[in-house]
C-alpha atoms as a PDB file:
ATOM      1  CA  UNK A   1      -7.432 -63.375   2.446  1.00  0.00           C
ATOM      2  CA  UNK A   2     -10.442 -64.824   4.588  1.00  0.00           C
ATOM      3  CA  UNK A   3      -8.887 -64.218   7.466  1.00  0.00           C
ATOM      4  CA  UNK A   4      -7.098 -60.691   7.025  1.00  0.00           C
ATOM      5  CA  UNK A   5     -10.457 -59.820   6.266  1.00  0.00           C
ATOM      6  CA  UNK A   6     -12.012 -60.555   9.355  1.00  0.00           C
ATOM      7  CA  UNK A   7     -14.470 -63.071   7.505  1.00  0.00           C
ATOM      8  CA  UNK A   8     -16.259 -65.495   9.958  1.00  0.00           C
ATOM      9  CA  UNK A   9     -17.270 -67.995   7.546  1.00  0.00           C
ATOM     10  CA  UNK A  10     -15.236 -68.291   3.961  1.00  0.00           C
ATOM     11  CA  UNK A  11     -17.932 -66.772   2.271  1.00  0.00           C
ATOM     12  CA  UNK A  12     -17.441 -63.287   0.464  1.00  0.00           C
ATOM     13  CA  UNK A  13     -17.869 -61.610  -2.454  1.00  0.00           C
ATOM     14  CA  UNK A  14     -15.774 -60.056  -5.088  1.00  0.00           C
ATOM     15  CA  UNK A  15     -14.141 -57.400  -5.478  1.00  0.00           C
ATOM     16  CA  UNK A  16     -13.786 -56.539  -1.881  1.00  0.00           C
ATOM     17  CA  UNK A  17     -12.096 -53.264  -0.783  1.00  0.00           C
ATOM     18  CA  UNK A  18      -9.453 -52.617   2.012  1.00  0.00           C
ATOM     19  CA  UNK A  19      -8.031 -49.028   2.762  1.00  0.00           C
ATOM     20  CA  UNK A  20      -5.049 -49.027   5.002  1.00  0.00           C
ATOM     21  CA  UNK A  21      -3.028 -45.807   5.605  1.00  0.00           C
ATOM     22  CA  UNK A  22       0.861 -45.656   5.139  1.00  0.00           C
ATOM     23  CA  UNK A  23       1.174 -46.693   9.063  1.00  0.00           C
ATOM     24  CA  UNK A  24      -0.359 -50.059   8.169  1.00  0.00           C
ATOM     25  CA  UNK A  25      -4.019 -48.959   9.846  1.00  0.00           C
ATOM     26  CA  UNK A  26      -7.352 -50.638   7.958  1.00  0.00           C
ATOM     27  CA  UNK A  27      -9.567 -47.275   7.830  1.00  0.00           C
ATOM     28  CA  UNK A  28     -12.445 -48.915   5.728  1.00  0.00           C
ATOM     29  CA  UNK A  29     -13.676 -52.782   4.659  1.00  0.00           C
ATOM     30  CA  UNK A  30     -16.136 -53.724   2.519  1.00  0.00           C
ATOM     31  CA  UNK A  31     -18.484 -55.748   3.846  1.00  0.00           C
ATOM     32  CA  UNK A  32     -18.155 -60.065   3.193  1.00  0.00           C
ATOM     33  CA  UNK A  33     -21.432 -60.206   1.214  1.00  0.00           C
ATOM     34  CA  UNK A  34     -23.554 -57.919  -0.982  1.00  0.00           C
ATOM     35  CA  UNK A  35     -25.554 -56.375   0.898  1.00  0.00           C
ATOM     36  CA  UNK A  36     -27.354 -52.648   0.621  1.00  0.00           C
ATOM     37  CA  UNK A  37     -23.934 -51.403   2.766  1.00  0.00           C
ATOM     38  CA  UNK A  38     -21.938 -53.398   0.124  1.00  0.00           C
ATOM     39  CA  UNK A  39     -23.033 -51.462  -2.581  1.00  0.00           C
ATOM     40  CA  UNK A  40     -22.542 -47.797  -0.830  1.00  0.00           C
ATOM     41  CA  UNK A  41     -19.214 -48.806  -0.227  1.00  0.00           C
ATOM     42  CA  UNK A  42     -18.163 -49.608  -3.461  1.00  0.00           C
ATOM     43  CA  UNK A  43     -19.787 -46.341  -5.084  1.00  0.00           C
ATOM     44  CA  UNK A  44     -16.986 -44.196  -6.560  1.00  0.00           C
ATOM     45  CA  UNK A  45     -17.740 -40.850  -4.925  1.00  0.00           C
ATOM     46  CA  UNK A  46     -17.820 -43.360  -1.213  1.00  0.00           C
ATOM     47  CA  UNK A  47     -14.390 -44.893  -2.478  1.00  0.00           C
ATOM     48  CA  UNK A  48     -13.232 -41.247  -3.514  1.00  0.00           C
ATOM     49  CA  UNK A  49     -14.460 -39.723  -0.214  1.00  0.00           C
ATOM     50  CA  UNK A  50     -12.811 -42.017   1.755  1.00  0.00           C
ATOM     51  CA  UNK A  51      -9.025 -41.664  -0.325  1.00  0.00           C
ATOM     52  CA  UNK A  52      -8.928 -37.560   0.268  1.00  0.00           C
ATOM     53  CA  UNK A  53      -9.673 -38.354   3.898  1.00  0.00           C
ATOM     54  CA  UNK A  54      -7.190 -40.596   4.056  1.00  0.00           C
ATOM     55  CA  UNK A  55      -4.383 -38.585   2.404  1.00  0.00           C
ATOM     56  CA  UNK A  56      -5.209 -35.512   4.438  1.00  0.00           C
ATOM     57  CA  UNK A  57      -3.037 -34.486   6.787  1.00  0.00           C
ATOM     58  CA  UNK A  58      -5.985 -34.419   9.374  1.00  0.00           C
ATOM     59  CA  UNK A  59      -6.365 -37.829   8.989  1.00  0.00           C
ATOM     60  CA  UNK A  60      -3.443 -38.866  11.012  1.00  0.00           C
ATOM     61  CA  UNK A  61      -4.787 -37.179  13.987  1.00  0.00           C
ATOM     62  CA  UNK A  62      -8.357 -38.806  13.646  1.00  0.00           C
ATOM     63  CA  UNK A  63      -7.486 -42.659  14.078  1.00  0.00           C
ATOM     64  CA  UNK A  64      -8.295 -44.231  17.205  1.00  0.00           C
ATOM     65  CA  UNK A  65      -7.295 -46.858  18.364  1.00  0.00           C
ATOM     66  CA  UNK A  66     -10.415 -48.514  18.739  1.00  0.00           C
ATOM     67  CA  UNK A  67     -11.678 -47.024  15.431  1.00  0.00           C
ATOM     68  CA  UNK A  68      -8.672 -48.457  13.256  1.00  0.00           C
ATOM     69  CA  UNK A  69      -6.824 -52.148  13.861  1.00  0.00           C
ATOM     70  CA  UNK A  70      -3.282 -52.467  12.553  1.00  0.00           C
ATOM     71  CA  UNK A  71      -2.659 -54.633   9.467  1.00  0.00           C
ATOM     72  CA  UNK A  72      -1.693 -58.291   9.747  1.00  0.00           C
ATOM     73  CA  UNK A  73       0.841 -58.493   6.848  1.00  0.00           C
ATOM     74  CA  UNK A  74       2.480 -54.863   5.853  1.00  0.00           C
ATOM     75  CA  UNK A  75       3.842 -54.708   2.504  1.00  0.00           C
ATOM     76  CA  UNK A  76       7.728 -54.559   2.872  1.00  0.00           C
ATOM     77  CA  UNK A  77       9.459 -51.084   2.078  1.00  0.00           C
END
């Protein structure tokens, strides 16, 4: 998990949060450690907000590639 997640140096906290659309794109990542950006993320309305975007149809359109990087290990079909 430490190193899907990007984390530099082993330490993180838990839960941590990863939204990846049905393509296999990370959209949003909590941050490693508890922080003031931590906790916004992890606020329901935040974690709600960022669901609808992702289920909308718009969404598909939005993702850059720069924006979004592909998931390491896709979850077989």
């Amino acid at each position: 998990m430490v190193s899907f997640m990007g984390f530099k140096d082993g330490r993180f906290v838990v839960p941590q949060l990863v939204m990846i659309d049905k393509e296999g794109y990370i959209h949003y990542q909590t941050p490693a450690l508890e922080d003031k950006a931590w906790d916004e993320q992890m606020k329901e309305e935040v974690i709600r907000q960022h669901i609808e975007e992702l289920l909308s149809p718009v969404s598909a359109n939005k993702r850059s590639p720069a924006a979004s990087r592909s998931a390491a290990v896709r979850k077989p079909s």
